[in-house]
C-alpha atoms as a PDB file:
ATOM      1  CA  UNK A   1       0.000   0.000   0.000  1.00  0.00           C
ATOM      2  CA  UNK A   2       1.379   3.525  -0.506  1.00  0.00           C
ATOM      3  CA  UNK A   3       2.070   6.181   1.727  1.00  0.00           C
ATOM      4  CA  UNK A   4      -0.858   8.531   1.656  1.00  0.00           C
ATOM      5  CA  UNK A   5       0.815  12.149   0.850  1.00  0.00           C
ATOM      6  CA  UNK A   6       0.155  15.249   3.061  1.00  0.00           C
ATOM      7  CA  UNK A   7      -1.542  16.688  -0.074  1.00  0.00           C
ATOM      8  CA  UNK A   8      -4.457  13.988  -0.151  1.00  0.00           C
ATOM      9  CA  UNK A   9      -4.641  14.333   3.929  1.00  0.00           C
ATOM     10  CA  UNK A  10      -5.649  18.184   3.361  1.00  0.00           C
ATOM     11  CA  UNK A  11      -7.934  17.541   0.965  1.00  0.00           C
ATOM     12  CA  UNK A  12      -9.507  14.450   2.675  1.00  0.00           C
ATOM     13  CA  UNK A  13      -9.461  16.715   5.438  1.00  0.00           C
ATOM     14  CA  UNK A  14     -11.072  19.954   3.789  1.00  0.00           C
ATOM     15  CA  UNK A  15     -13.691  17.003   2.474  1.00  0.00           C
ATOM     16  CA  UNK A  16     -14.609  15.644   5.318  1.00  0.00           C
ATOM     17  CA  UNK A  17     -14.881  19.220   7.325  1.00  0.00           C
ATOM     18  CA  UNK A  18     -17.409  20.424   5.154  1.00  0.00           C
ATOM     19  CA  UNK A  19     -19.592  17.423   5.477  1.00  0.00           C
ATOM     20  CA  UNK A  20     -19.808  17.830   9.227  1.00  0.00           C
ATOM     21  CA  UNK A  21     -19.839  21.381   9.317  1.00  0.00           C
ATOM     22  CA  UNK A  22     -23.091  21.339   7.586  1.00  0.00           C
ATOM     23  CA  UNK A  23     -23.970  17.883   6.608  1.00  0.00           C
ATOM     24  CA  UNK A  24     -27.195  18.324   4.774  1.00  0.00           C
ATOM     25  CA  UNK A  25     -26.343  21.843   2.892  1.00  0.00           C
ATOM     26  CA  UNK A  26     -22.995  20.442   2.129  1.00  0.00           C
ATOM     27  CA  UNK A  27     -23.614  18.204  -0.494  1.00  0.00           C
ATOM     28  CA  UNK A  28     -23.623  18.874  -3.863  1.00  0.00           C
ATOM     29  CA  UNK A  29     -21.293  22.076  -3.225  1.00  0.00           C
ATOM     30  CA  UNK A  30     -17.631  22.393  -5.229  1.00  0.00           C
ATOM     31  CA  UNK A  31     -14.503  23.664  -3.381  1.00  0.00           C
ATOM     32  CA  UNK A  32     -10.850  23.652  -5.075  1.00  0.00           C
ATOM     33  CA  UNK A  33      -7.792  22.112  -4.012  1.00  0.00           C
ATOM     34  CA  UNK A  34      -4.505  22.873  -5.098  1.00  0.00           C
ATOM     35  CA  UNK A  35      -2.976  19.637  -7.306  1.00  0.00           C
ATOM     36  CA  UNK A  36       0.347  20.697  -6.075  1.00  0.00           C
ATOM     37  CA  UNK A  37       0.027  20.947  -1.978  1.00  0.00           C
ATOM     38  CA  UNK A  38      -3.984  19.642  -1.724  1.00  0.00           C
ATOM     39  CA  UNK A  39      -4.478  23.439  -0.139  1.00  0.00           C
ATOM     40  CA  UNK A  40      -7.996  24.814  -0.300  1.00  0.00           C
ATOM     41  CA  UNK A  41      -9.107  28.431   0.153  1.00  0.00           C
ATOM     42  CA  UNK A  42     -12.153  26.790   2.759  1.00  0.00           C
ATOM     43  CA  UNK A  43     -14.966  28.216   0.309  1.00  0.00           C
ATOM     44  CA  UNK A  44     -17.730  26.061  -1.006  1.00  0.00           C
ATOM     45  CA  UNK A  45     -19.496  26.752  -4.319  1.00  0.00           C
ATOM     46  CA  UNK A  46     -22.815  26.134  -5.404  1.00  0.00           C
ATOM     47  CA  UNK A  47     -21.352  24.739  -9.209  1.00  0.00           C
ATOM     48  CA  UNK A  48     -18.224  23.759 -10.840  1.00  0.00           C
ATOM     49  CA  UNK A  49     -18.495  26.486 -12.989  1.00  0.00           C
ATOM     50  CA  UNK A  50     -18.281  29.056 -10.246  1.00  0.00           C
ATOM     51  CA  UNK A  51     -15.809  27.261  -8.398  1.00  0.00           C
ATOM     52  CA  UNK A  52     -13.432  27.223 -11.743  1.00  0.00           C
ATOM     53  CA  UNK A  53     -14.160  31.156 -12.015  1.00  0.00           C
ATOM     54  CA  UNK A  54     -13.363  32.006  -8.152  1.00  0.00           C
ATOM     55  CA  UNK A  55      -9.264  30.512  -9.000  1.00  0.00           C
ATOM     56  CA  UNK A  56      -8.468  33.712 -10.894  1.00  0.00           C
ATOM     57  CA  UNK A  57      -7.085  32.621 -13.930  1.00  0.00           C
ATOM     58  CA  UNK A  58      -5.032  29.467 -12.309  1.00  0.00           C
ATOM     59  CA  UNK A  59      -7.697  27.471 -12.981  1.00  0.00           C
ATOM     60  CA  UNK A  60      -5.617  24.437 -14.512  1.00  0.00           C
ATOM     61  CA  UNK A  61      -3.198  24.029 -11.007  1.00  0.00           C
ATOM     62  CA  UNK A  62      -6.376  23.026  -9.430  1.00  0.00           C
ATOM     63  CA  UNK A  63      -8.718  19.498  -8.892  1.00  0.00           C
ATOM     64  CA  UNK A  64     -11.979  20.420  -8.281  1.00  0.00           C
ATOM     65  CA  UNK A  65     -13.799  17.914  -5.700  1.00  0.00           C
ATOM     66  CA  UNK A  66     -17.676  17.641  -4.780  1.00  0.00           C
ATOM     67  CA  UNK A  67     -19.467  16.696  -1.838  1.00  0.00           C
ATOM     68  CA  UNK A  68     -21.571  13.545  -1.614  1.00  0.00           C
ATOM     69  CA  UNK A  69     -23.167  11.909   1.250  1.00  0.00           C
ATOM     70  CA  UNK A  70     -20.220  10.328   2.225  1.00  0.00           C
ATOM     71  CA  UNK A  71     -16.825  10.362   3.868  1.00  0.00           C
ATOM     72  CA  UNK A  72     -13.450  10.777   2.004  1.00  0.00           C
ATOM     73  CA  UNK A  73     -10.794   9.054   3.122  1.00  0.00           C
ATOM     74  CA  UNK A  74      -7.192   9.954   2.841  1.00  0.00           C
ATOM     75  CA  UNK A  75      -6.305   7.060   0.310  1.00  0.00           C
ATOM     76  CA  UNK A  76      -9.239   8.191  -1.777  1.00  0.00           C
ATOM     77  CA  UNK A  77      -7.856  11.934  -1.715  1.00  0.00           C
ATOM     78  CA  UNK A  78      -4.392  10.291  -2.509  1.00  0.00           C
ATOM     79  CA  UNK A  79      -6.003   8.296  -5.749  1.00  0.00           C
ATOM     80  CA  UNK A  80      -8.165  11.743  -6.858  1.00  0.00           C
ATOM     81  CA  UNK A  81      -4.907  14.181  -6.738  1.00  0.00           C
ATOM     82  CA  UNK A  82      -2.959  11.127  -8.499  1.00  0.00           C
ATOM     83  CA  UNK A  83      -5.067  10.544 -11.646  1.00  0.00           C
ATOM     84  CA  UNK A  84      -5.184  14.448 -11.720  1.00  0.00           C
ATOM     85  CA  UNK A  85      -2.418  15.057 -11.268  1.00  0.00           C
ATOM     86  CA  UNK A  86      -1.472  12.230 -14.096  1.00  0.00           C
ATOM     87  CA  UNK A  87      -4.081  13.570 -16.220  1.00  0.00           C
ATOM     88  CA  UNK A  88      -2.915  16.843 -16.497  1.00  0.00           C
ATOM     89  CA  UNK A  89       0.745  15.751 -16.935  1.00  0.00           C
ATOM     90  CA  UNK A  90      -0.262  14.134 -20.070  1.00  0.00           C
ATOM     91  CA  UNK A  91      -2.037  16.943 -21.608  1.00  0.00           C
ATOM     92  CA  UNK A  92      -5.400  16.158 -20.555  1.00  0.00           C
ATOM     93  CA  UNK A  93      -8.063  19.521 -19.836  1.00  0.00           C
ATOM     94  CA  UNK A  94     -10.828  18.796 -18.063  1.00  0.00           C
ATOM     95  CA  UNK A  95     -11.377  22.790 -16.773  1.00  0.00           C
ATOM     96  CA  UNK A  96     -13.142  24.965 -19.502  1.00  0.00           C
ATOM     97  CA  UNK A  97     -14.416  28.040 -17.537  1.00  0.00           C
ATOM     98  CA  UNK A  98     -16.499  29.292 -20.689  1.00  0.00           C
ATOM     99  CA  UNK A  99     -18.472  25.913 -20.510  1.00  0.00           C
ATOM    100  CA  UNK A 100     -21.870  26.373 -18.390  1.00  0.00           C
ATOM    101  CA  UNK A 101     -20.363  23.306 -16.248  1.00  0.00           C
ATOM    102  CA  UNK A 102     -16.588  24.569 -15.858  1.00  0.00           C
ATOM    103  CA  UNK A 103     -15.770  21.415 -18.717  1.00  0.00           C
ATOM    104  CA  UNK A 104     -15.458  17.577 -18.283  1.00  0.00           C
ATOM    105  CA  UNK A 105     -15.181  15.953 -15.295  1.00  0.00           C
ATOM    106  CA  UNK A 106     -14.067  12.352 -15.164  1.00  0.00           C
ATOM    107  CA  UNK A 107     -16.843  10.157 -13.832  1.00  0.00           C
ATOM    108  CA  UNK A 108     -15.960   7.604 -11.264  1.00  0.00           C
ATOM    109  CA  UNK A 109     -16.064   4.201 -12.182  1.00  0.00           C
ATOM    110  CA  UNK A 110     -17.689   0.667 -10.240  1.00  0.00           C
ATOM    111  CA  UNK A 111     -15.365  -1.490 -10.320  1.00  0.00           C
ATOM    112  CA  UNK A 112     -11.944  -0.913  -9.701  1.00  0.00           C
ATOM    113  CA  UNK A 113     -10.962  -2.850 -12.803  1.00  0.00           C
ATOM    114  CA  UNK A 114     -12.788  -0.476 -14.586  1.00  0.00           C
ATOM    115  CA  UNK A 115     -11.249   2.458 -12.729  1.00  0.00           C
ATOM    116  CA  UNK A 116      -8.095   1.372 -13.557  1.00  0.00           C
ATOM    117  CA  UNK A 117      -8.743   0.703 -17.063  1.00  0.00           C
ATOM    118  CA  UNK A 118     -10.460   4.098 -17.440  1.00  0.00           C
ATOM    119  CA  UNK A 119      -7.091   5.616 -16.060  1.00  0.00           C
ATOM    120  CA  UNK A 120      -4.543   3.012 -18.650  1.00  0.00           C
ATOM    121  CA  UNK A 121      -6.627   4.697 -21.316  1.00  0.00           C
ATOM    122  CA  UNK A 122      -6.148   8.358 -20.167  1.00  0.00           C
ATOM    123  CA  UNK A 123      -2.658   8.867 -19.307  1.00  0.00           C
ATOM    124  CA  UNK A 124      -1.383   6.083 -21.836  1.00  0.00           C
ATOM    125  CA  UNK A 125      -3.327   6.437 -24.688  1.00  0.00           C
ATOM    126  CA  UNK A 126      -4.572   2.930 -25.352  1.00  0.00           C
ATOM    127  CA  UNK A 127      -8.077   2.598 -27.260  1.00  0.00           C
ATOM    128  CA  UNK A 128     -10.565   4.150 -25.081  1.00  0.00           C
ATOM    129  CA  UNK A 129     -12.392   1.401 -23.290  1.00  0.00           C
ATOM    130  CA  UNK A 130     -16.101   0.722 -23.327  1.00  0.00           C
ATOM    131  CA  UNK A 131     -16.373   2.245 -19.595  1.00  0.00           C
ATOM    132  CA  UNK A 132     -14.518   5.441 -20.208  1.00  0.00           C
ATOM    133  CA  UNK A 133     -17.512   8.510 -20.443  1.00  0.00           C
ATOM    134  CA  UNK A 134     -17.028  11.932 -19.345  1.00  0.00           C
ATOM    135  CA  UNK A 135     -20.108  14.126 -18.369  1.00  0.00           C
ATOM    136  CA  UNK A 136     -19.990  17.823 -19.143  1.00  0.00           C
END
């Protein structure tokens, strides 16, 4: 197992604070965490698309996470920054600010097979799988 980084604690962390600090009004709500440190200005936003606008112009160093009904764990921040991370190291843009939803967002797969395979086909460029999609 790896070593989960100080970067996916923070964001686990800034997760996990906003779903107890209001755990009803919470969810659904955007907030933006630096891909390089996992630092967060502590703002929620009502949409990706405002989210994206609030990072002045820096919109690419960012991951942009949303809150569910659940609990993020450390090694799930640690995945999230990595394929992020990954993704944007191989060109990949999911941030559009001009795009009524702030661009693509990768949608989380069921299986972990099928998470990984989703991820091969990103960063290496294989034939996109049957379970890749991307929402706007």
């Amino acid at each position: 197992m790896s070593r989960v980084t100080d970067a996916a604690k923070r964001v686990s962390d800034e997760y996990n604070m906003h779903r107890v600090a209001d755990p009803y009004g919470s969810i659904g709500k955007w907030f933006a965490a630096k891909l390089t440190d996992g630092s967060s200005d502590h703002t929620l936003y009502d949409s990706r698309a405002e989210c994206i606008r609030h990072q002045h112009h820096n919109e690419q160093w960012y991951a942009y996470v949303q809150i569910g009904p659940w609990q993020m764990s450390p090694m799930d921040a640690q995945t999230f920054l990595k394929k992020h991370r990954e993704m944007y190291s191989a060109g990949i843009r999911l941030v559009d600010p001009d795009a009524t939803g702030g661009g693509k967002s990768v949608i989380k797969r069921l299986t972990e097979h099928d998470e990984a395979r989703q991820h091969r086909s990103m960063i290496v460029g294989d034939v996109t799988p049957s379970n890749i999609s991307f929402r706007r």
